[in-house]
Protein backbone atom coordinates (compact mmCIF):
# COMPACT_ATOMS: atom_id res chain seq x y z
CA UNK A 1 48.57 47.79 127.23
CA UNK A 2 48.56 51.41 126.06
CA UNK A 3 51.52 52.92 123.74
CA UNK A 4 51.87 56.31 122.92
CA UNK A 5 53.80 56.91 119.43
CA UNK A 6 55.72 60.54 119.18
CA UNK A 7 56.74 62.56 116.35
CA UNK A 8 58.42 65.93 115.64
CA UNK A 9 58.23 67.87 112.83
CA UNK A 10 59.67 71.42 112.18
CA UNK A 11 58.48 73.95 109.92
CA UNK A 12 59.61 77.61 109.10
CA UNK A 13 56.95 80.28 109.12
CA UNK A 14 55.73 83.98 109.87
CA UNK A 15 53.02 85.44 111.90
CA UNK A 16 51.71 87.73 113.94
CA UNK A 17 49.74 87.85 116.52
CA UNK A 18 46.41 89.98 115.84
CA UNK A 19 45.47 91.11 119.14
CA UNK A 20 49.27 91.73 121.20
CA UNK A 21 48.59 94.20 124.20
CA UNK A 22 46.35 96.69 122.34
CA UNK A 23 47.46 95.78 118.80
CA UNK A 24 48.64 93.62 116.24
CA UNK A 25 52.25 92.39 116.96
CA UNK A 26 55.06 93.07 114.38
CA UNK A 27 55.84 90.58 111.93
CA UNK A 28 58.46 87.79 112.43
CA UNK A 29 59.00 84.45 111.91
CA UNK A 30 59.98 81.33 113.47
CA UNK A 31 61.10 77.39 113.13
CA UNK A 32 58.13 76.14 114.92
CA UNK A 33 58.43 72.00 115.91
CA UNK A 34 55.32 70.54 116.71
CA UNK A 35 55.02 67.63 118.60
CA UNK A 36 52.37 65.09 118.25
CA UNK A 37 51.38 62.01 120.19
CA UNK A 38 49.43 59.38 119.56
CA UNK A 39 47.65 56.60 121.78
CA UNK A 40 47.41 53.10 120.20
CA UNK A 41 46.29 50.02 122.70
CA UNK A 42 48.00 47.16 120.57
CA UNK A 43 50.52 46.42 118.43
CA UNK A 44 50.87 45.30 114.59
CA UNK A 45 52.52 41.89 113.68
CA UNK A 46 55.51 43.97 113.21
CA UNK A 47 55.60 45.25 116.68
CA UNK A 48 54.14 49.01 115.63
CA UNK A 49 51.16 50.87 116.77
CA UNK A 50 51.86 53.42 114.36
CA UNK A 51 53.89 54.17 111.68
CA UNK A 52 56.42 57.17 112.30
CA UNK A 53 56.79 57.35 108.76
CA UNK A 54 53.01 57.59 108.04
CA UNK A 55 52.56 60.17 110.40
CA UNK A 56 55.48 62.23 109.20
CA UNK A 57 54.21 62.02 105.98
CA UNK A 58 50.78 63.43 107.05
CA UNK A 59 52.00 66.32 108.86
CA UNK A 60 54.31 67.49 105.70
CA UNK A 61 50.75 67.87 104.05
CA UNK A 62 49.44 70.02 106.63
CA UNK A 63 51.82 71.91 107.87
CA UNK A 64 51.71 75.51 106.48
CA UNK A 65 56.19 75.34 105.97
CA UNK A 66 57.58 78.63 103.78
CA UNK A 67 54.00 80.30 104.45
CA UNK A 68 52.70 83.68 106.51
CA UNK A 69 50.20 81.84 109.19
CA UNK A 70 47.77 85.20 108.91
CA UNK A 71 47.63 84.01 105.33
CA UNK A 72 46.58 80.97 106.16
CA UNK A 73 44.69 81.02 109.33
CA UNK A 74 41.29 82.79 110.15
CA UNK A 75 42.67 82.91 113.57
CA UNK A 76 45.19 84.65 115.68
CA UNK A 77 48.06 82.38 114.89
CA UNK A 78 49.10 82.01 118.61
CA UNK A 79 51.37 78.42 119.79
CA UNK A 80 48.08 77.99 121.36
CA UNK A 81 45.77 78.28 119.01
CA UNK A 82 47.68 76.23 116.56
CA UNK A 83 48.05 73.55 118.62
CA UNK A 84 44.36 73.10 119.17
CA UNK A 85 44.05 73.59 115.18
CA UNK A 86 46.23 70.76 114.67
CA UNK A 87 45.09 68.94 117.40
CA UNK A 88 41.71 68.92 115.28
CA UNK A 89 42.74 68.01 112.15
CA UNK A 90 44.95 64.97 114.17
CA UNK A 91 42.16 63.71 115.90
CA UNK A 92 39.87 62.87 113.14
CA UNK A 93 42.86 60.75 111.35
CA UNK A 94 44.83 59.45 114.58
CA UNK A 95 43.55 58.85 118.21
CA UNK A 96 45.56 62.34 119.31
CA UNK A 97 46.60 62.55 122.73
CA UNK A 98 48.24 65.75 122.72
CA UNK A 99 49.63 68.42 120.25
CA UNK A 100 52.84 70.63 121.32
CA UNK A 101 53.87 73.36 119.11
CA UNK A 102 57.10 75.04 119.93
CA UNK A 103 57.69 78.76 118.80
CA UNK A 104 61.46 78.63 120.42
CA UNK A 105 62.89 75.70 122.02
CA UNK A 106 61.94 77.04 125.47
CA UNK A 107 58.42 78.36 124.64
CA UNK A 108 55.34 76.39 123.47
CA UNK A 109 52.00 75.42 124.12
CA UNK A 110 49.85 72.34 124.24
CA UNK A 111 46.67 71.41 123.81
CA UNK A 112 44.80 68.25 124.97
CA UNK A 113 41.29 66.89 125.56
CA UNK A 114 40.48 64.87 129.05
């Protein structure tokens, strides 16, 4: 029987987008959450499929908190585009289902695989 494990993790940080109808966008920042969920078919002894704490844990070491995203990124640091990026990264630790990253709390993107 399937389980999907979610976590939430915000972070603070500034972009802009490179390409914004004709040109770069100004500067800002925001408290991004990203979203995460993970797809685990059984259970531990204990009754988890994963550990929240384990994942939190791995996000804090990826995710780019205090930082300018054009800094960081060789991309156009769009909710999209980050979601795939971490989406990426995810998959090759966790089996990923989806990746939500919020730029407000009524705007975000997500990105999946079928």
């Amino acid at each position: 029987m399937p389980y999907i494990v979610r976590v939430k993790k915000k972070f603070s940080a500034a972009h802009f987008l490179t390409y914004y109808k004709g040109g770069p966008e100004p500067l800002h920042g925001h408290t991004f959450v990203i979203e995460v969920y993970i797809k685990s078919n059984s259970l531990d002894k204990g009754g988890i499929a994963v550990d929240f704490i384990e994942i939190d844990e791995y996000l804090d070491s990826i995710l780019p908190d205090y930082r300018l995203l054009n800094e960081v990124y060789d991309f156009s640091p769009s909710a999209e585009n980050l979601a795939k990026y971490f989406f990426d990264i995810l998959k090759a630790k966790y089996n990923v289902k989806k990746v939500v990253v919020w730029e407000t709390e009524n705007c975000g993107a997500e990105y999946y695989e079928d």
